[in-house]
N, C-alpha and C. Protein backbone atom coordinates (compact mmCIF):
# COMPACT_ATOMS: atom_id res chain seq x y z
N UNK A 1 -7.32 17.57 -10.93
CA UNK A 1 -6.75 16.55 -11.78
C UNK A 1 -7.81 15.46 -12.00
N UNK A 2 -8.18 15.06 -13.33
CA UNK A 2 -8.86 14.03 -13.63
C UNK A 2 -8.65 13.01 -13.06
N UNK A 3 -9.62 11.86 -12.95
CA UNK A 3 -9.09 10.61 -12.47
C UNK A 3 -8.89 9.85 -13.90
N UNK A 4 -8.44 8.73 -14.01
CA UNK A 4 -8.15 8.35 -15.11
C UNK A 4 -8.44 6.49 -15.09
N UNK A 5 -9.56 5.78 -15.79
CA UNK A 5 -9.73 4.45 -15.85
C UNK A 5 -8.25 3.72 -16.16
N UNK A 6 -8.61 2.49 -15.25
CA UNK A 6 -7.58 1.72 -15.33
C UNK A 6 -7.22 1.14 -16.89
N UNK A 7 -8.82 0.91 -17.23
CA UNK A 7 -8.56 0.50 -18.60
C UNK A 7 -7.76 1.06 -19.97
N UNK A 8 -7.91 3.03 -19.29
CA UNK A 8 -7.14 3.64 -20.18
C UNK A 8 -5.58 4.00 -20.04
N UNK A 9 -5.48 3.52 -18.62
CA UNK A 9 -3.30 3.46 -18.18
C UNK A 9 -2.85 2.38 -19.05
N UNK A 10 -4.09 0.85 -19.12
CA UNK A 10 -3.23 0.47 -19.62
C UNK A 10 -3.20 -0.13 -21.15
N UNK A 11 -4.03 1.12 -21.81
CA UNK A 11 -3.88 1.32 -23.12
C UNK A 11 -2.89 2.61 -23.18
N UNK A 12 -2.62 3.45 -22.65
CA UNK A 12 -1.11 3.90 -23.01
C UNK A 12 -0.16 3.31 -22.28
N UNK A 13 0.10 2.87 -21.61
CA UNK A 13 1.07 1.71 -20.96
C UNK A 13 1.21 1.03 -22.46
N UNK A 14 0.71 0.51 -23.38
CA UNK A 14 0.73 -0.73 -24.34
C UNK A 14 1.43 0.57 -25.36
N UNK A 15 1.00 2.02 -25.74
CA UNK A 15 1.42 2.63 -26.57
C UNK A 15 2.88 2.99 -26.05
N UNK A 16 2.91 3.55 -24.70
CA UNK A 16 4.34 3.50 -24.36
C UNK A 16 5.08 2.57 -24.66
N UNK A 17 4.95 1.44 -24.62
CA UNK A 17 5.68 0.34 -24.68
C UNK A 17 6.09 -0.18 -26.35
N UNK A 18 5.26 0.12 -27.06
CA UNK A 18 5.64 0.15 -28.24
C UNK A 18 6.24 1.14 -28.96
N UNK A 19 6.57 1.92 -28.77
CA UNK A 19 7.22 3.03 -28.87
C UNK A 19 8.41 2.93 -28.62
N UNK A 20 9.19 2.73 -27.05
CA UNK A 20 10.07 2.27 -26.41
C UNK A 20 10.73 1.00 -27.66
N UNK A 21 9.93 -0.11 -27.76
CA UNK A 21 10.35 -0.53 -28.48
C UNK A 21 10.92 -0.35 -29.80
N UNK A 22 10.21 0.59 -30.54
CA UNK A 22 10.35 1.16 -31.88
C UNK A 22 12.05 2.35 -31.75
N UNK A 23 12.06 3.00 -30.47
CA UNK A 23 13.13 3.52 -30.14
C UNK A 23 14.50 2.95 -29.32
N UNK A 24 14.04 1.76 -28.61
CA UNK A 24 15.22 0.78 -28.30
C UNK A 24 14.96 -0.20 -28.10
N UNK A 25 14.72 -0.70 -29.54
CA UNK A 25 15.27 -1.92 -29.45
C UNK A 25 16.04 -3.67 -28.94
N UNK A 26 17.39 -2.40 -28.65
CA UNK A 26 18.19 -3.45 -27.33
C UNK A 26 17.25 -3.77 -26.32
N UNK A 27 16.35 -3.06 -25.26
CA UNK A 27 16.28 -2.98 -24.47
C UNK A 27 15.21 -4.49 -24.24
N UNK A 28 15.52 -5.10 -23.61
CA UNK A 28 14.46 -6.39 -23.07
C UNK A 28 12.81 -6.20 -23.02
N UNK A 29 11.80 -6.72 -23.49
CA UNK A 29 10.35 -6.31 -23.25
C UNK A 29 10.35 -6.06 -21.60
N UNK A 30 10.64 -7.21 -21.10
CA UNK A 30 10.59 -7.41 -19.73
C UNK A 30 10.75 -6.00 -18.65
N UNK A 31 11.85 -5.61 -19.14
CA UNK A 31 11.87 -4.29 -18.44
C UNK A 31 11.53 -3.02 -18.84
N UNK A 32 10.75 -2.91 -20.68
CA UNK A 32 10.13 -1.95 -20.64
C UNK A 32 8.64 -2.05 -20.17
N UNK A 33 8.05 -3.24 -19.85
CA UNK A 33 7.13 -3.36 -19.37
C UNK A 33 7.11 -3.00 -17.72
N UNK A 34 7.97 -3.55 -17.32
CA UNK A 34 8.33 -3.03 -15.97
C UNK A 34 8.40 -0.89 -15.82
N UNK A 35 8.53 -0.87 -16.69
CA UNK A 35 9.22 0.73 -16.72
C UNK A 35 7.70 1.47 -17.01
N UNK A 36 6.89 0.95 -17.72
CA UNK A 36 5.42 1.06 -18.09
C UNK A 36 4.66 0.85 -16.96
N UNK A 37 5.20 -0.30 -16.47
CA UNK A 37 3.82 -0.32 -14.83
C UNK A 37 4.11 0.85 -13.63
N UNK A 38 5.96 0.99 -13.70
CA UNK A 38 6.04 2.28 -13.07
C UNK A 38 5.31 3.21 -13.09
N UNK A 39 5.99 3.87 -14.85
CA UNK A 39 5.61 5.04 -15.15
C UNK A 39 4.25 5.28 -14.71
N UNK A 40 2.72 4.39 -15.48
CA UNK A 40 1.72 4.77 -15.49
C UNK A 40 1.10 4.01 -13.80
N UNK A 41 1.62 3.83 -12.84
CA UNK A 41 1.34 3.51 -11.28
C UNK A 41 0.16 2.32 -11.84
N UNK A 42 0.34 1.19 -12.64
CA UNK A 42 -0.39 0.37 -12.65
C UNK A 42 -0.49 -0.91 -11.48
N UNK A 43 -2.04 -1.45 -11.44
CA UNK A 43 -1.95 -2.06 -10.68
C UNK A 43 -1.28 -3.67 -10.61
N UNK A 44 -0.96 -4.49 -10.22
CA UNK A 44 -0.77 -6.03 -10.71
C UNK A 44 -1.44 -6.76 -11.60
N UNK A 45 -2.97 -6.34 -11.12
CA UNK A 45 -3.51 -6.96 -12.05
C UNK A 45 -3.21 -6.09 -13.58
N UNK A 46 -3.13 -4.56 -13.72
CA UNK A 46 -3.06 -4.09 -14.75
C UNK A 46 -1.61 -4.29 -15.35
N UNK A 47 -0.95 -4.76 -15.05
CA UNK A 47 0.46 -5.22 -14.92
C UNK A 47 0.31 -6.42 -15.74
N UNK A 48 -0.66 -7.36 -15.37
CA UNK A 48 -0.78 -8.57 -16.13
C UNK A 48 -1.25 -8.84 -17.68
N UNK A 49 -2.26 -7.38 -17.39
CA UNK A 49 -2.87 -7.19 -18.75
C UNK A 49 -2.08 -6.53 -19.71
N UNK A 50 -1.32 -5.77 -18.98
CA UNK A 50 0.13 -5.38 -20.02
C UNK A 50 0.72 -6.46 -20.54
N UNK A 51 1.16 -7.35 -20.18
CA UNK A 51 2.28 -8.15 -20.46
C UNK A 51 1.18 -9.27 -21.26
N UNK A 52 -0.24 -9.56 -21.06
CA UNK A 52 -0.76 -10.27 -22.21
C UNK A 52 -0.74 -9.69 -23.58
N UNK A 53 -0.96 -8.67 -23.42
CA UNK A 53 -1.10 -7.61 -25.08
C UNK A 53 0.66 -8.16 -25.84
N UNK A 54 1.63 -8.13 -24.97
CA UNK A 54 2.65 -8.57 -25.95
C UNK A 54 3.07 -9.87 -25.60
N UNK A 55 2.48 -10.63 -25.40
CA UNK A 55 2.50 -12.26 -25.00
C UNK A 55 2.52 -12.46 -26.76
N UNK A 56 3.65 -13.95 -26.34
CA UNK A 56 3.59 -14.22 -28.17
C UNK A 56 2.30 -15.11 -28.12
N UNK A 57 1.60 -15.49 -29.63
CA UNK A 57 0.73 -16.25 -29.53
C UNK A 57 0.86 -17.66 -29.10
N UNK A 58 0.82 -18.39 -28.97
CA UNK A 58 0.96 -19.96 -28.31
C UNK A 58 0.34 -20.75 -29.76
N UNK A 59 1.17 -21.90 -29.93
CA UNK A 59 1.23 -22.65 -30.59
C UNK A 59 0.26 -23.38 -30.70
N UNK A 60 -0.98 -23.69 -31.35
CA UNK A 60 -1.93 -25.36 -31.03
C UNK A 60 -1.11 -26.21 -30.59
N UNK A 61 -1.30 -27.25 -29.64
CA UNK A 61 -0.35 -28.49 -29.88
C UNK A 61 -0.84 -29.45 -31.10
N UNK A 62 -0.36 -29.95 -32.05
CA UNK A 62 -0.75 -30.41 -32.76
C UNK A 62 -0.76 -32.26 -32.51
N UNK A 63 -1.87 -32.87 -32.18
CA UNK A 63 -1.48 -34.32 -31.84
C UNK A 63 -0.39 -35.28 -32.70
N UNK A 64 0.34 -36.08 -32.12
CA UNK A 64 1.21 -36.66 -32.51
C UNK A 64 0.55 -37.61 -33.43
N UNK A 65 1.01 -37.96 -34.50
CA UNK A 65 0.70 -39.62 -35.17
C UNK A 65 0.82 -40.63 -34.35
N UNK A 66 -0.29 -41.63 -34.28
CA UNK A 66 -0.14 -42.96 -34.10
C UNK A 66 0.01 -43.80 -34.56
């Protein structure tokens, strides 16, 4: 059995997960991401990098008027 880079679990980890999504919908990101670190035995840290790929973007703060 091949070994397989972390970098590439968790580029199908990100395709699983969009998929999942595309097929249910209902289901919370939260726990198909969870179901993704299972499936593909990712590590925490690769766990983290999952959940940045569907992080929403963050807002500038835009300074207030004075």
């Amino acid at each position: 059995m091949p070994l397989v880079e972390h970098g590439e679990l968790v580029r199908r980890a990100v395709e699983y997960v969009e998929e999942e999504r595309k097929s249910r919908p209902d289901v919370p990101l939260a726990r198909l991401l969870d179901e993704a670190g299972m499936r593909f035995n990712l590590s925490p840290l690769d766990g983290q990098r999952l959940s940045r790929v569907f992080e929403e973007p963050r807002e500038q703060a835009v300074p207030s008027p004075r």
